[in-house]
C-alpha atoms as a PDB file:
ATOM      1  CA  UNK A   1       0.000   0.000   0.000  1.00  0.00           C
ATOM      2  CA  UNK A   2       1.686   3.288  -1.121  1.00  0.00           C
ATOM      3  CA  UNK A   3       0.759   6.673   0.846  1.00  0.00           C
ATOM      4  CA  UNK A   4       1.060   9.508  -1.133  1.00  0.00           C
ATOM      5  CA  UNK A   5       1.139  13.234   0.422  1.00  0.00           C
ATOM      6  CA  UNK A   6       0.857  16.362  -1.216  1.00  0.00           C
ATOM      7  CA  UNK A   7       1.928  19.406  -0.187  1.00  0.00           C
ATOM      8  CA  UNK A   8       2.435  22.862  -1.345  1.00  0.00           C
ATOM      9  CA  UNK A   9      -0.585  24.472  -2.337  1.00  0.00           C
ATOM     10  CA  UNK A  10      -2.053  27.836  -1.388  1.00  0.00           C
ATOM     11  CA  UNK A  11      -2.885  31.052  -3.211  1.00  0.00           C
ATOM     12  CA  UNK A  12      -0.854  32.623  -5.767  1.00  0.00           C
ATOM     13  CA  UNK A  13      -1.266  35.712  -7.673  1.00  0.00           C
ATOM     14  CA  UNK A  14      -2.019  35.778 -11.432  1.00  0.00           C
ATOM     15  CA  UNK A  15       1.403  34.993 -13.528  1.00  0.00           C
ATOM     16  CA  UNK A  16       2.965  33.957 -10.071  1.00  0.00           C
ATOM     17  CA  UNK A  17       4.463  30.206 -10.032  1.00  0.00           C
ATOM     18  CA  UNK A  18       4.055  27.251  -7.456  1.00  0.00           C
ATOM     19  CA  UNK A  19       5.985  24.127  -7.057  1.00  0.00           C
ATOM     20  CA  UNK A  20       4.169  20.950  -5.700  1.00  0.00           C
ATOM     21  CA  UNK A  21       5.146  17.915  -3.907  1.00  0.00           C
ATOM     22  CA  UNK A  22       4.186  14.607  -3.790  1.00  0.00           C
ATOM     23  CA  UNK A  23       6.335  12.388  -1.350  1.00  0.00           C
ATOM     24  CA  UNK A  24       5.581   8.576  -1.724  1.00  0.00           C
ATOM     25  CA  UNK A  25       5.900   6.443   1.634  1.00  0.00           C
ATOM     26  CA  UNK A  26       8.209   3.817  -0.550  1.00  0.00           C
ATOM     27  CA  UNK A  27      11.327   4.068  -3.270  1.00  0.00           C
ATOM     28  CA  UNK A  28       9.420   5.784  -5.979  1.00  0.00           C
ATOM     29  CA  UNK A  29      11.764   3.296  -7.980  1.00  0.00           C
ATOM     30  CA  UNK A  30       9.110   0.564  -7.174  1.00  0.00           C
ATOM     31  CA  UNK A  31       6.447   2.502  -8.693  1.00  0.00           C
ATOM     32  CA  UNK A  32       6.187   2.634 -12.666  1.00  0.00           C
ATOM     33  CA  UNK A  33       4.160   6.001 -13.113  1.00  0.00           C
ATOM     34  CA  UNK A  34       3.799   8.741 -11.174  1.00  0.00           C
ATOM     35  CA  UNK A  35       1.473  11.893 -12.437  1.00  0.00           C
ATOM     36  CA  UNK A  36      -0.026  14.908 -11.377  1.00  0.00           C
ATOM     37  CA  UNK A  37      -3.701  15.340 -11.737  1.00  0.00           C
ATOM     38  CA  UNK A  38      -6.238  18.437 -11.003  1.00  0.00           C
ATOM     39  CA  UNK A  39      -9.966  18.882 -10.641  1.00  0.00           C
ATOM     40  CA  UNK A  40     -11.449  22.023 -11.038  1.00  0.00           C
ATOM     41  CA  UNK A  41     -14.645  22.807  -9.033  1.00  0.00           C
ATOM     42  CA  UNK A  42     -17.618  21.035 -11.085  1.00  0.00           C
ATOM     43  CA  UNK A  43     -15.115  19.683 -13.703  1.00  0.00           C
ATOM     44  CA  UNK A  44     -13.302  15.905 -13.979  1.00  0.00           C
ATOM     45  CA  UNK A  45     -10.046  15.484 -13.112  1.00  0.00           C
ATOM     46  CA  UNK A  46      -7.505  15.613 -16.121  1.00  0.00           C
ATOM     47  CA  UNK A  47      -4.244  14.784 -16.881  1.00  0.00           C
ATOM     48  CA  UNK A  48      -1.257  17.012 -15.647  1.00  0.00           C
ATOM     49  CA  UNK A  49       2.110  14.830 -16.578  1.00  0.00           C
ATOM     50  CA  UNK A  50       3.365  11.766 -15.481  1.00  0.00           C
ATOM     51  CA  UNK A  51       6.870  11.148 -15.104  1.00  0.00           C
ATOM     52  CA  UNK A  52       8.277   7.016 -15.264  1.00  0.00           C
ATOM     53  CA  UNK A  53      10.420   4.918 -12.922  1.00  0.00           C
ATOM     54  CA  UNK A  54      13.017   5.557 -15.549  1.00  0.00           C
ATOM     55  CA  UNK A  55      12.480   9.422 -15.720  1.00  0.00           C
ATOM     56  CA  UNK A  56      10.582   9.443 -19.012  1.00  0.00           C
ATOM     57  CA  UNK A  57       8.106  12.428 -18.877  1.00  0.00           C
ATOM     58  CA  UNK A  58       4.940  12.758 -20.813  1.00  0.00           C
ATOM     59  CA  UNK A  59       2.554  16.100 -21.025  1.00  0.00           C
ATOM     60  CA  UNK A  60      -1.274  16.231 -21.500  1.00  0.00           C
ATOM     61  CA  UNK A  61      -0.960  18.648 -24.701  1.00  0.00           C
ATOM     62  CA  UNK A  62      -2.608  21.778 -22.917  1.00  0.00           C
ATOM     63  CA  UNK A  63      -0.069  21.708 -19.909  1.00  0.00           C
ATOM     64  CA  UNK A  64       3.017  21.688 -22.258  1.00  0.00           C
ATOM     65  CA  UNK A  65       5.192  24.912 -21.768  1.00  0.00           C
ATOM     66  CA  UNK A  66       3.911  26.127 -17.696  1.00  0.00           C
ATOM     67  CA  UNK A  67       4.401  22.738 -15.888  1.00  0.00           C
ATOM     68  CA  UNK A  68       7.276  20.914 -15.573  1.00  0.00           C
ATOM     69  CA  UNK A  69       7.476  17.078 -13.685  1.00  0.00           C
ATOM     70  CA  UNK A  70      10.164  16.281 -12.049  1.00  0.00           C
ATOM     71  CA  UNK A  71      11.482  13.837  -9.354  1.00  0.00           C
ATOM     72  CA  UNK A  72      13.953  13.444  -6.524  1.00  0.00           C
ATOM     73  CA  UNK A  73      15.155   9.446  -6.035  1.00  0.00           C
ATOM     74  CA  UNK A  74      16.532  10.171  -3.000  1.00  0.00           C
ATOM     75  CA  UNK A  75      13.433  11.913  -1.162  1.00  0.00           C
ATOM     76  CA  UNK A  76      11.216   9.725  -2.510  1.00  0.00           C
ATOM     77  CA  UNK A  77       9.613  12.951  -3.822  1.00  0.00           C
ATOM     78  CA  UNK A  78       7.909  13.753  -7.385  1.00  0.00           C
ATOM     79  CA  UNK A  79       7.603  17.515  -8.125  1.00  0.00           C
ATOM     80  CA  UNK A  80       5.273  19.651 -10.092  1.00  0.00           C
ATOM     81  CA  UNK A  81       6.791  23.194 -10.835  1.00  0.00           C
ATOM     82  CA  UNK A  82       3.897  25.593 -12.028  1.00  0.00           C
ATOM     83  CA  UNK A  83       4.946  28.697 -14.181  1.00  0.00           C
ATOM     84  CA  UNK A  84       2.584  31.765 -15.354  1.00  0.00           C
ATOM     85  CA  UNK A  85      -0.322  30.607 -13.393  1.00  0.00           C
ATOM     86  CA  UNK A  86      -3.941  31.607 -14.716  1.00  0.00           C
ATOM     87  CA  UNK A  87      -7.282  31.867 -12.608  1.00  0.00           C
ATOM     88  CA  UNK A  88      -8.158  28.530 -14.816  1.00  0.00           C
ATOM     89  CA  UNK A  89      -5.094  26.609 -12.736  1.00  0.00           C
ATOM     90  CA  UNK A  90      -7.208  27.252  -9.706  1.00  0.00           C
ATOM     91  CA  UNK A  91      -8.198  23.356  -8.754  1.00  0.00           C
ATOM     92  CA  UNK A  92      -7.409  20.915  -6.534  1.00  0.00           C
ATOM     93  CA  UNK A  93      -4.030  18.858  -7.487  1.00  0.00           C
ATOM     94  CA  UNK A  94      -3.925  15.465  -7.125  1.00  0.00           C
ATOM     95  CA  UNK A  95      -0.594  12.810  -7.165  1.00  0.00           C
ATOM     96  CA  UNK A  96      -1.160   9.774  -8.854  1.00  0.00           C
ATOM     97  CA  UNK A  97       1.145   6.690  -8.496  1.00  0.00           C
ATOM     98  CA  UNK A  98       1.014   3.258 -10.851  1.00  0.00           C
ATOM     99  CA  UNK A  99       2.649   0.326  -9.723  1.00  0.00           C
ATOM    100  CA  UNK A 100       2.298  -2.167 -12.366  1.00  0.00           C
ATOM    101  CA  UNK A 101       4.127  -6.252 -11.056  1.00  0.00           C
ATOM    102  CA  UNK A 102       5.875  -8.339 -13.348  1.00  0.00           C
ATOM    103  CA  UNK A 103       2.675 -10.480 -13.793  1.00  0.00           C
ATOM    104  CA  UNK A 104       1.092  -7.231 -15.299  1.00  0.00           C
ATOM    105  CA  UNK A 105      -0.887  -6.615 -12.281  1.00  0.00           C
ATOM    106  CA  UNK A 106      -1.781  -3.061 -11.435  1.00  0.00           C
ATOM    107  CA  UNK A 107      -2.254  -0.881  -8.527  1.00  0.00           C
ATOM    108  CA  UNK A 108      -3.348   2.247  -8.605  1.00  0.00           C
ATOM    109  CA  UNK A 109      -2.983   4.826  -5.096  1.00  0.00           C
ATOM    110  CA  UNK A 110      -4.236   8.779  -5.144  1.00  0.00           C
ATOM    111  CA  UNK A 111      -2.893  11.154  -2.766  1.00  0.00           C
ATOM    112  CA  UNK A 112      -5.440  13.593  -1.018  1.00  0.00           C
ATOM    113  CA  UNK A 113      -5.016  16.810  -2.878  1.00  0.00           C
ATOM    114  CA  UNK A 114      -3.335  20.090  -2.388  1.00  0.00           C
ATOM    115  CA  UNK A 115      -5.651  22.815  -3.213  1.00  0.00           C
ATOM    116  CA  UNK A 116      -4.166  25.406  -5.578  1.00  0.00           C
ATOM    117  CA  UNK A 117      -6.050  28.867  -5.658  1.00  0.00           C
ATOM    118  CA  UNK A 118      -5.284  31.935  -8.358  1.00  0.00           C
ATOM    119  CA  UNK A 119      -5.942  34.886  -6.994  1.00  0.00           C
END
């Protein structure tokens, strides 16, 4: 069972920038994917970036450019810098973690949410 804790959220002026965290209670080397999600209030949650156990990073194509993924091996953390935020950013962020076996089986564990608000 992986816990998964976000932090880093708050309010942030228009054009200001935020970095989130998302620390995993294991090696995030066990885990294949790890993304960032949001949910805006009254919308579904969509796609941020994911990042692999191998670093590979992949966008959603309307987050290319302001967000970057990133991880650190060593603190078990994944990262989600935030650049030029809009009052549309405002949502709830959510970390996402994949842990797919050998045998092909796969978990899937969400993290609580960090609210992010645009002023």
């Amino acid at each position: 069972q992986v816990q998964l804790v976000e932090s880093g959220g708050g309010l942030v002026q228009a054009g200001g920038s935020l970095r989130l965290s998302c620390a995993a209670s294991e090696s995030i080397f066990s885990i294949s994917v790890i993304g960032w999600y949001r949910q805006a209030s009254g919308k579904q949650r969509e796609l941020i970036a994911t990042i692999s156990s191998g670093g590979s990073t992949n966008y959603a194509d309307s987050m290319k450019g302001r967000f970057a993924i990133s991880r650190d091996n060593t603190k078990n953390t994944v990262y989600l810098q935030m650049n030029s935020l809009k009052p549309e950013d405002t949502a709830v962020y959510y970390c996402n973690a994949i842990i797919i076996t050998p045998a092909l089986a796969r978990s899937i564990y969400w993290g609580q949410g960090t609210q992010v608000i645009e002023d």
